[in-house]
N, C-alpha and C. Protein backbone atom coordinates (compact mmCIF):
# COMPACT_ATOMS: atom_id res chain seq x y z
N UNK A 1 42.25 -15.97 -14.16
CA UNK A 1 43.21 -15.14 -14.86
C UNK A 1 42.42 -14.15 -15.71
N UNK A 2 43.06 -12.92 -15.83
CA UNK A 2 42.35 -12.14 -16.41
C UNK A 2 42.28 -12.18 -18.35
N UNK A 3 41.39 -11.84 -18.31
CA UNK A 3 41.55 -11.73 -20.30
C UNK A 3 42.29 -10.78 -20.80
N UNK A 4 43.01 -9.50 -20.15
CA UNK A 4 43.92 -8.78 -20.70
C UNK A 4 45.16 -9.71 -20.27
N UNK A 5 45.55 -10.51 -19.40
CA UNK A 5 46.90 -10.87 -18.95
C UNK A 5 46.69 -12.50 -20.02
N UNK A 6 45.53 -13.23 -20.44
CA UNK A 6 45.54 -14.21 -20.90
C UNK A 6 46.03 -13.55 -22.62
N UNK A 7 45.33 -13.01 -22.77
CA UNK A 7 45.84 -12.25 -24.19
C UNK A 7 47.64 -11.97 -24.39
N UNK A 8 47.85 -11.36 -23.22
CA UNK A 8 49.23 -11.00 -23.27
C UNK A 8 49.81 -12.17 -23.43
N UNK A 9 49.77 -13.29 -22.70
CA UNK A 9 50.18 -14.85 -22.62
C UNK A 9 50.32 -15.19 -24.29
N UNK A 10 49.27 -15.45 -24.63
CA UNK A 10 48.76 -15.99 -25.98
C UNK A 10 49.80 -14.90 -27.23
N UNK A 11 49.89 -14.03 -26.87
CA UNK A 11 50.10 -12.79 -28.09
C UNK A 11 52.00 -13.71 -27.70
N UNK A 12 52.18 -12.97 -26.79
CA UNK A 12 53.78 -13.51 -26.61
C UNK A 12 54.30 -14.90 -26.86
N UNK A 13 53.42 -16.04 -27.09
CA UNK A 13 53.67 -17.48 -27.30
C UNK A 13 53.77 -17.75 -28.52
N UNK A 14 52.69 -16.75 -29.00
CA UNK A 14 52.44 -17.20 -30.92
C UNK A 14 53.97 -16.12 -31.42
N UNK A 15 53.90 -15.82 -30.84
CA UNK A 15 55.55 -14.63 -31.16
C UNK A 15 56.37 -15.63 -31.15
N UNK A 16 56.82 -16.35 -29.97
CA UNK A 16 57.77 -17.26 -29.64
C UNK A 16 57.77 -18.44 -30.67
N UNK A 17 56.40 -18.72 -31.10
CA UNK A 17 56.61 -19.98 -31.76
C UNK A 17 57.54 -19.26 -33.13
N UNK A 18 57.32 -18.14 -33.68
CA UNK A 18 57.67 -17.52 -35.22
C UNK A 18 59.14 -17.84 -34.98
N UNK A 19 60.05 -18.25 -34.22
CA UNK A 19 61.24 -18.41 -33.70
C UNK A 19 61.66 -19.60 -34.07
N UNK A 20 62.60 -20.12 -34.83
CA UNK A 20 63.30 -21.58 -34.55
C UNK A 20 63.85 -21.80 -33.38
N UNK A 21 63.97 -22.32 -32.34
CA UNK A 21 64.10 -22.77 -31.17
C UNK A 21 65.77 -22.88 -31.18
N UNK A 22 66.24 -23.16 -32.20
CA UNK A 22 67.70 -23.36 -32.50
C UNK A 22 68.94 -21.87 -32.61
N UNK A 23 67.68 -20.67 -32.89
CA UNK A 23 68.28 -19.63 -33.18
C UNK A 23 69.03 -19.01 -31.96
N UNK A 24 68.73 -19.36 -30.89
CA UNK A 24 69.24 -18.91 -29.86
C UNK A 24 69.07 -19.62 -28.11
N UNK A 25 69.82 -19.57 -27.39
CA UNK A 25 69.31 -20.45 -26.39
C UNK A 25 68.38 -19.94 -25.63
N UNK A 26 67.83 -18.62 -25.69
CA UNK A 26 67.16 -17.45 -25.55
C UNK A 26 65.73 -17.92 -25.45
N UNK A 27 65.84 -18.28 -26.70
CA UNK A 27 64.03 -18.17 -27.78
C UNK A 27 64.05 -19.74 -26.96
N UNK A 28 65.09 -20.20 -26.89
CA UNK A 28 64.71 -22.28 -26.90
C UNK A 28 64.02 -22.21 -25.17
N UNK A 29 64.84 -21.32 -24.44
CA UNK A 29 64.51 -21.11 -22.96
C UNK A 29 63.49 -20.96 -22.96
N UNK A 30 62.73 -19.70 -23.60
CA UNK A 30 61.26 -19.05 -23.35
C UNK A 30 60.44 -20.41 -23.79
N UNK A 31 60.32 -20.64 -25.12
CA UNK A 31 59.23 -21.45 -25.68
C UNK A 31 59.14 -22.67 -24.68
N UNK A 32 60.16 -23.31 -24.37
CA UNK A 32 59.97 -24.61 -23.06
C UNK A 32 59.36 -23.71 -21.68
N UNK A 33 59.65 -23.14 -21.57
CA UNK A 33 58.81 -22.19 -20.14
C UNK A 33 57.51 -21.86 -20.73
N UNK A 34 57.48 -21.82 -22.02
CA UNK A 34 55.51 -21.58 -22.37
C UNK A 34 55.00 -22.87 -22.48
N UNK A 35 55.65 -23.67 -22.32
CA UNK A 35 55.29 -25.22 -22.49
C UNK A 35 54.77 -25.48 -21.06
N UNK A 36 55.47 -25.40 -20.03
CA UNK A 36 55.08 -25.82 -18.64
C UNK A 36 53.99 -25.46 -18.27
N UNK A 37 52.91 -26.40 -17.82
CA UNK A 37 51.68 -26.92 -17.70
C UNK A 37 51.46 -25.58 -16.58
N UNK A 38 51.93 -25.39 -15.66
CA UNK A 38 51.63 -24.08 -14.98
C UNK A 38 52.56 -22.76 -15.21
N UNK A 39 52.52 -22.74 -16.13
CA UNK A 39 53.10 -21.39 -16.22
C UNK A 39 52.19 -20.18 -16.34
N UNK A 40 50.92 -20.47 -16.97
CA UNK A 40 50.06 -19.43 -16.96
C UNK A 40 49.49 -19.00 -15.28
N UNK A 41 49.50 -20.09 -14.09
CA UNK A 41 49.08 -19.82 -12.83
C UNK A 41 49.99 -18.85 -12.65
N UNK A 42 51.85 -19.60 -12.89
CA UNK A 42 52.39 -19.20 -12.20
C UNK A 42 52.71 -17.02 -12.73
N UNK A 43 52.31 -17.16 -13.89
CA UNK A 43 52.02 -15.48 -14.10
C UNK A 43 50.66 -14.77 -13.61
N UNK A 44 49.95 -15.14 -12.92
CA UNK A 44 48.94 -15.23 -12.99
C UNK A 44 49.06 -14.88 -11.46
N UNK A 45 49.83 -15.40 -10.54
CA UNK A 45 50.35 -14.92 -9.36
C UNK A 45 51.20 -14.25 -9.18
N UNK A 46 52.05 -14.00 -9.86
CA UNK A 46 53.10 -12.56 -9.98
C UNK A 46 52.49 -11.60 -10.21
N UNK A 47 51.61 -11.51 -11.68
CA UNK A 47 50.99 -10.31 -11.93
C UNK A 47 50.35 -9.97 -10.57
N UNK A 48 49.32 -10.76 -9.71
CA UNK A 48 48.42 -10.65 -8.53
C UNK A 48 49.32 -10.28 -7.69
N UNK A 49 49.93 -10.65 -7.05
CA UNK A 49 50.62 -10.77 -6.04
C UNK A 49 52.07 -9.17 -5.77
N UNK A 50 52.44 -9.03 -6.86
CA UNK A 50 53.37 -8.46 -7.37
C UNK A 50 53.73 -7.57 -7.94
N UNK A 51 52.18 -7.26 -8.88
CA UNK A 51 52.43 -6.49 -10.75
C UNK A 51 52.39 -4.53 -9.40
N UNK A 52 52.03 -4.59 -8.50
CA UNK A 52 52.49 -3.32 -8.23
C UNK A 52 53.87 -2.91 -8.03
N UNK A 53 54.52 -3.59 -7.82
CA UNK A 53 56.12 -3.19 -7.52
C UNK A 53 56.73 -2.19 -8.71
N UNK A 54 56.38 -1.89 -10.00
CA UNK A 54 57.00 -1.31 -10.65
C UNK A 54 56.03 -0.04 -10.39
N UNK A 55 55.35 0.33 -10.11
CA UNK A 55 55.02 1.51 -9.56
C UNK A 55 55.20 2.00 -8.39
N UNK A 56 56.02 1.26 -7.53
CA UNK A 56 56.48 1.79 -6.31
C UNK A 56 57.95 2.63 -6.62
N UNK A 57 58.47 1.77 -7.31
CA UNK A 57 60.10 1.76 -8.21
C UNK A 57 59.74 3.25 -8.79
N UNK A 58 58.55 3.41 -9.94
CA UNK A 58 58.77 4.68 -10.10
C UNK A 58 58.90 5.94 -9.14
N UNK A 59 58.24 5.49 -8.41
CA UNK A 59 57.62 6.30 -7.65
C UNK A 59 58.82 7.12 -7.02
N UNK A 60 59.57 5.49 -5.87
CA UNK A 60 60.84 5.89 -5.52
C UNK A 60 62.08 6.71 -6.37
N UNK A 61 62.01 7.10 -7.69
CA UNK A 61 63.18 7.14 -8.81
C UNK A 61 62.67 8.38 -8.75
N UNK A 62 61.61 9.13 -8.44
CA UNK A 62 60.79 10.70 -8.97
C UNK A 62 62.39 11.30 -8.32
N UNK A 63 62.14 12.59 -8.56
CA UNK A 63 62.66 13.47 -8.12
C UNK A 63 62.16 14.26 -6.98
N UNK A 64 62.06 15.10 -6.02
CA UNK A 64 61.44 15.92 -5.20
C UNK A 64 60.75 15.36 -4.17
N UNK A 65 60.94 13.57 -4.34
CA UNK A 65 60.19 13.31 -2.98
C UNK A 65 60.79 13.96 -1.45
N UNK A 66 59.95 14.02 -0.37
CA UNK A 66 61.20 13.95 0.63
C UNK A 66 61.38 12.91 1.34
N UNK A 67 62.03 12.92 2.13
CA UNK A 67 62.39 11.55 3.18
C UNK A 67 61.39 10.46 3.31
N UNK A 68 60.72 11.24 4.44
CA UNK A 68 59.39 10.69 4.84
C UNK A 68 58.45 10.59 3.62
N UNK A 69 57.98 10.62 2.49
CA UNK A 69 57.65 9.82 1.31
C UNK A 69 58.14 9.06 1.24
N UNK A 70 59.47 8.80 0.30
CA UNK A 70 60.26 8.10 0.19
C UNK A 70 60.29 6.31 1.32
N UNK A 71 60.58 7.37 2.67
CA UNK A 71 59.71 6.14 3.44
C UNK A 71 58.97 5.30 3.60
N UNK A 72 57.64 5.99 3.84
CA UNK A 72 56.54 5.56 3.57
C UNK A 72 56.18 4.82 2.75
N UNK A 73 56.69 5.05 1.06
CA UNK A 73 56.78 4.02 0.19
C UNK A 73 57.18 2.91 0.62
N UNK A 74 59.00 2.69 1.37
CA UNK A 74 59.26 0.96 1.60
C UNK A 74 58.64 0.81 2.37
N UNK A 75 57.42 1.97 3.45
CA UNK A 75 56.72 0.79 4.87
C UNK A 75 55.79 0.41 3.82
N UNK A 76 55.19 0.86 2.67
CA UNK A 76 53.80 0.14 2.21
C UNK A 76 53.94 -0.77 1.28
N UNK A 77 55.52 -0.64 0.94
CA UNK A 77 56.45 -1.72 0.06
C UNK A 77 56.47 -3.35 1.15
N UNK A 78 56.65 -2.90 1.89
CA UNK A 78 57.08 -3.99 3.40
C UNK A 78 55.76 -4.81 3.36
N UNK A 79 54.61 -3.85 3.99
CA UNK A 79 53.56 -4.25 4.67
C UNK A 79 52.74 -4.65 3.26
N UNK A 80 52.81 -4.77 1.92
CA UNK A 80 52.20 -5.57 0.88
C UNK A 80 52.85 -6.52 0.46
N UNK A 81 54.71 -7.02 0.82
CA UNK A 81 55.15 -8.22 0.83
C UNK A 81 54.81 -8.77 1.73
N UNK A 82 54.18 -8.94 3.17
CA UNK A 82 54.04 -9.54 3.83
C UNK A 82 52.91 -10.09 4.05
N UNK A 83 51.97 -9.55 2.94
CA UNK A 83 50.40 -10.37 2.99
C UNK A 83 50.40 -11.49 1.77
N UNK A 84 51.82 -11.39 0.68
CA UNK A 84 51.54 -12.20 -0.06
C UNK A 84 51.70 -13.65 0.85
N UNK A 85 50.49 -14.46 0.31
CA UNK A 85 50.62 -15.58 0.50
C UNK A 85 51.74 -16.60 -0.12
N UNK A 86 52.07 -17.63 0.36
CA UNK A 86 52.95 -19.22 -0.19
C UNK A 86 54.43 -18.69 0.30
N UNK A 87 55.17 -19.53 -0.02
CA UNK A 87 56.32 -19.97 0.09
C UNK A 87 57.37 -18.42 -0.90
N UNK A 88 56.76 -17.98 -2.12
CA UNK A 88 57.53 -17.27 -3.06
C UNK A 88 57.32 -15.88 -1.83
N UNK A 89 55.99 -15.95 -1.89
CA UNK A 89 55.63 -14.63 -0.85
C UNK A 89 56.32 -14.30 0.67
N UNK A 90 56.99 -15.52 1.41
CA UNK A 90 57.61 -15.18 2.57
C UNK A 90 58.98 -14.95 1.85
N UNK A 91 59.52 -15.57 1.02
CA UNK A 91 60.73 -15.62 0.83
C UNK A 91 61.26 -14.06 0.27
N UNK A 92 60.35 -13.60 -0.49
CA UNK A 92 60.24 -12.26 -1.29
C UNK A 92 60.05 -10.87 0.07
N UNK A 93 59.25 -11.48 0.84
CA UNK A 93 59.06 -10.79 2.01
C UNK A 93 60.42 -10.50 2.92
N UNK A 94 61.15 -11.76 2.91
CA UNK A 94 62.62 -11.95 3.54
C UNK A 94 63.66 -11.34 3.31
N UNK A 95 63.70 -11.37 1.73
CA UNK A 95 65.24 -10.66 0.96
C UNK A 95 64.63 -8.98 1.18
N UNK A 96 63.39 -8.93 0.78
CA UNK A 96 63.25 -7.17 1.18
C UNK A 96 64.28 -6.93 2.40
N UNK A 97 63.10 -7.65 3.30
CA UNK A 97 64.08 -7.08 4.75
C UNK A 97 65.23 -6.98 4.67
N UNK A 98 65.53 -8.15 4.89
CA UNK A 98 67.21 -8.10 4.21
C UNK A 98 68.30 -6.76 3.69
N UNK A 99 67.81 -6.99 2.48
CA UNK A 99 68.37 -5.66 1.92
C UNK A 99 68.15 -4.39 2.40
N UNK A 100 67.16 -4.16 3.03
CA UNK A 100 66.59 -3.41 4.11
C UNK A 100 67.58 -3.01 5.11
N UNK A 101 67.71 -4.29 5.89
CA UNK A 101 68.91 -4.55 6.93
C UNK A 101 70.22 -4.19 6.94
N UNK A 102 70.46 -4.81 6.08
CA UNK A 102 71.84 -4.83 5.38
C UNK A 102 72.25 -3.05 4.80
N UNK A 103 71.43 -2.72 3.99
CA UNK A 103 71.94 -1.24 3.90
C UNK A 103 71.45 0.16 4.36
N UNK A 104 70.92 0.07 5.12
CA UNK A 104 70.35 1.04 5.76
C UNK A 104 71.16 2.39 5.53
N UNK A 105 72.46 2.70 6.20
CA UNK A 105 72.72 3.79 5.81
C UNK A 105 73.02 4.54 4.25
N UNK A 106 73.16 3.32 3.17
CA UNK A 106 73.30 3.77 1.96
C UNK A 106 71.98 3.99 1.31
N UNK A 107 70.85 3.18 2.10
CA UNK A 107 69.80 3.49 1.30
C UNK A 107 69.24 4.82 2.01
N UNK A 108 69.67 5.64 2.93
CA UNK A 108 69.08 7.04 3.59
C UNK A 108 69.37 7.66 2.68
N UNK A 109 71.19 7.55 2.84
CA UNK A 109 71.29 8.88 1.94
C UNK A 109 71.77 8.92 0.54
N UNK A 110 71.04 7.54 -0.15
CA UNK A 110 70.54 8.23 -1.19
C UNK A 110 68.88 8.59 -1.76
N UNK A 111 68.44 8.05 -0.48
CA UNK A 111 66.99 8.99 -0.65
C UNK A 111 67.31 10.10 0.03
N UNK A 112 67.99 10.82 0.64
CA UNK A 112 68.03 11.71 1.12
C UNK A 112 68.75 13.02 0.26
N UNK A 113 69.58 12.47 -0.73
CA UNK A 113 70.32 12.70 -1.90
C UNK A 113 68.77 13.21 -3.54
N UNK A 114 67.94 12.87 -2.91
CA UNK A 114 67.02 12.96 -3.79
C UNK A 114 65.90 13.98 -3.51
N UNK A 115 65.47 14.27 -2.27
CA UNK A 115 64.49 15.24 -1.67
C UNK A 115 65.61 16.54 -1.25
């Protein structure tokens, strides 16, 4: 794990603890999820596995792309869910398609609505 993402871990836990656990079911949720013995792996593989997706998102949201950008983004969106490894990684790989599948003509034209 990296020392900027272990920091982030650590900075956000000692936050959580400043919380009475009682104040909300919120704060009580998080602090038991910083408790679980793998929770740092399990961020630790999202960030890896994952932490690019919000720059694809921007990417897709620009203005002036055209089509074929736009495209190209979900094939390289596609073809980097499908190398994640385990069980989270096929399944994540699956619902893409999916949604993929499933809306095809609404998702043209509103990228097409955008270039």
């Amino acid at each position: 794990m990296s020392s900027v993402l272990q920091t982030a871990i650590d900075s956000v836990k000692s936050i959580l603890e400043m919380f009475s656990s009682q104040s909300a079911l919120s704060v009580h949720e998080a602090q038991a999820a910083f408790r679980e013995p793998n929770m740092k792996c399990s961020l630790a593989y999202i960030t890896s596995n994952f932490g690019w997706i919000p720059e694809k998102i921007k990417k897709l949201e620009s203005s002036g792309l055209s089509l074929q950008e736009s495209m190209d983004i979900l094939e390289d969106v596609k073809q980097k869910l499908s190398t994640v490894k385990g069980e989270v990684g096929i399944n994540v790989s699956r619902k893409f398609q999916a949604v993929i599948d499933r809306n095809p003509p609404t998702l043209l034209s509103s990228l097409c609505e955008r270039s």
